[in-house]
Protein backbone atom coordinates (compact mmCIF):
# COMPACT_ATOMS: atom_id res chain seq x y z
CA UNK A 1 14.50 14.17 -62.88
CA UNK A 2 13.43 14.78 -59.45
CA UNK A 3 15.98 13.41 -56.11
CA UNK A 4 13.93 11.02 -55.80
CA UNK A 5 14.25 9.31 -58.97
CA UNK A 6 17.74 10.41 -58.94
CA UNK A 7 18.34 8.34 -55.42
CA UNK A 8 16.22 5.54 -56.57
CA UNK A 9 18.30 4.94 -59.36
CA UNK A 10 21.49 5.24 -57.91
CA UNK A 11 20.69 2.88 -55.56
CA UNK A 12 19.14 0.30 -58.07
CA UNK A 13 22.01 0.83 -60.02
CA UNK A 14 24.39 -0.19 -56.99
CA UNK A 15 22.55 -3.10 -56.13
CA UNK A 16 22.76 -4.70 -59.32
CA UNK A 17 26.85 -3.78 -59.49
CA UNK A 18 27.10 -5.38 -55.89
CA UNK A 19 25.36 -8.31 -57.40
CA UNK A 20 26.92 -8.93 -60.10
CA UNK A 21 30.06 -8.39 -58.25
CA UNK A 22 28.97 -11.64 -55.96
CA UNK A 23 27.68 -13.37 -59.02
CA UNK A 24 30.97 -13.25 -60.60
CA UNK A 25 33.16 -14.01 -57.19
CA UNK A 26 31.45 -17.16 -57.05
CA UNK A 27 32.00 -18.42 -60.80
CA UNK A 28 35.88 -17.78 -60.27
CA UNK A 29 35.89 -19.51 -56.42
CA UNK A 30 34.25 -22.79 -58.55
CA UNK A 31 36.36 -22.20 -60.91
CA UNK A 32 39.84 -21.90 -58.90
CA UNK A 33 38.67 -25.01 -56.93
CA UNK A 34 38.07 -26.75 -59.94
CA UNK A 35 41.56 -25.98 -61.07
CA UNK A 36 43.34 -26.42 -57.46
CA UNK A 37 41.70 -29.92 -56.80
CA UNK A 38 42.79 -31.10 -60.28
CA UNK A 39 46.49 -29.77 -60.55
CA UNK A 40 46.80 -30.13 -57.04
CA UNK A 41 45.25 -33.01 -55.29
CA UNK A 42 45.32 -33.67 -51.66
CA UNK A 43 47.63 -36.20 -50.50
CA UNK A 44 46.13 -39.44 -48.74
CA UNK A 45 47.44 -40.25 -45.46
CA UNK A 46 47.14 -43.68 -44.31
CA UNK A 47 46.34 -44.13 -40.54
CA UNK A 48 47.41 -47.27 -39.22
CA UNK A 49 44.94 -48.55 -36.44
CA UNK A 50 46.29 -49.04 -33.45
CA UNK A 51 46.49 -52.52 -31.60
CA UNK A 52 43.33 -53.49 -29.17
CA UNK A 53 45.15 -52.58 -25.12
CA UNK A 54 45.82 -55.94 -23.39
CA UNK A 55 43.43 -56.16 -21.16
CA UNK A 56 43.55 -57.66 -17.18
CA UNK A 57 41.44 -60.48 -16.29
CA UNK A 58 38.54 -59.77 -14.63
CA UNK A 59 38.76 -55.61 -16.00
CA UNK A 60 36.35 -53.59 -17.75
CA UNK A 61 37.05 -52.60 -21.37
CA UNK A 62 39.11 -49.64 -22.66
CA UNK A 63 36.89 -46.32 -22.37
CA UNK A 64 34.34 -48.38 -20.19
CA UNK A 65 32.92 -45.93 -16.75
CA UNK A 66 30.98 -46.34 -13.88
CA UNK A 67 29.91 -42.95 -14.08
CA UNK A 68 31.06 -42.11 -10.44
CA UNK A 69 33.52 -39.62 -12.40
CA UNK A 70 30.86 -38.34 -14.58
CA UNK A 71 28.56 -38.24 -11.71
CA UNK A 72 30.83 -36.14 -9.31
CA UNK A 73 31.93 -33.41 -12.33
CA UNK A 74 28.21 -33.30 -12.39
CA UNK A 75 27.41 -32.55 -9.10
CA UNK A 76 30.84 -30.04 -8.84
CA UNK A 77 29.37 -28.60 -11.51
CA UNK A 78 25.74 -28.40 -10.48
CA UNK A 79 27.13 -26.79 -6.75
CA UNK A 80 29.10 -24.02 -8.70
CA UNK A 81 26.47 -22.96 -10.73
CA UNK A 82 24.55 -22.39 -7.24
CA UNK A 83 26.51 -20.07 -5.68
């Protein structure tokens, strides 16, 4: 056998180990989270929702902008980027 065949099977025989190595590491990571979700389920935790704020006559809603805030980050923003 000449190197080259020697190298060229070498190296087809260590692709097909590294395969078969990934091959088998994901059977066993389906299998293990097979096994965990069953013997070990996760927990529910209830969230109680939270009460709508009172709001003031005459106020805008909870979260509601009038994008002066959003407007001067932007332009902070914008000015930094210019220097």
């Amino acid at each position: 056998m000449s190197v080259m065949q020697q190298g060229l099977v070498l190296m087809v025989t260590g692709m097909a180990v590294v395969f078969a190595f990934l091959v088998i590491l994901i059977f066993i990571t389906k299998l293990l989270s097979i096994v965990v979700r069953k013997y070990f389920p996760e927990k529910e935790v209830l969230i109680k929702p939270t009460p709508p704020a009172a709001k003031a006559i005459g106020s805008a809603p909870v979260g509601a902008h009038d994008g002066a805030e959003i407007a001067a980050a932007i332009a902070v923003a914008a000015a930094y980027a210019k220097r």
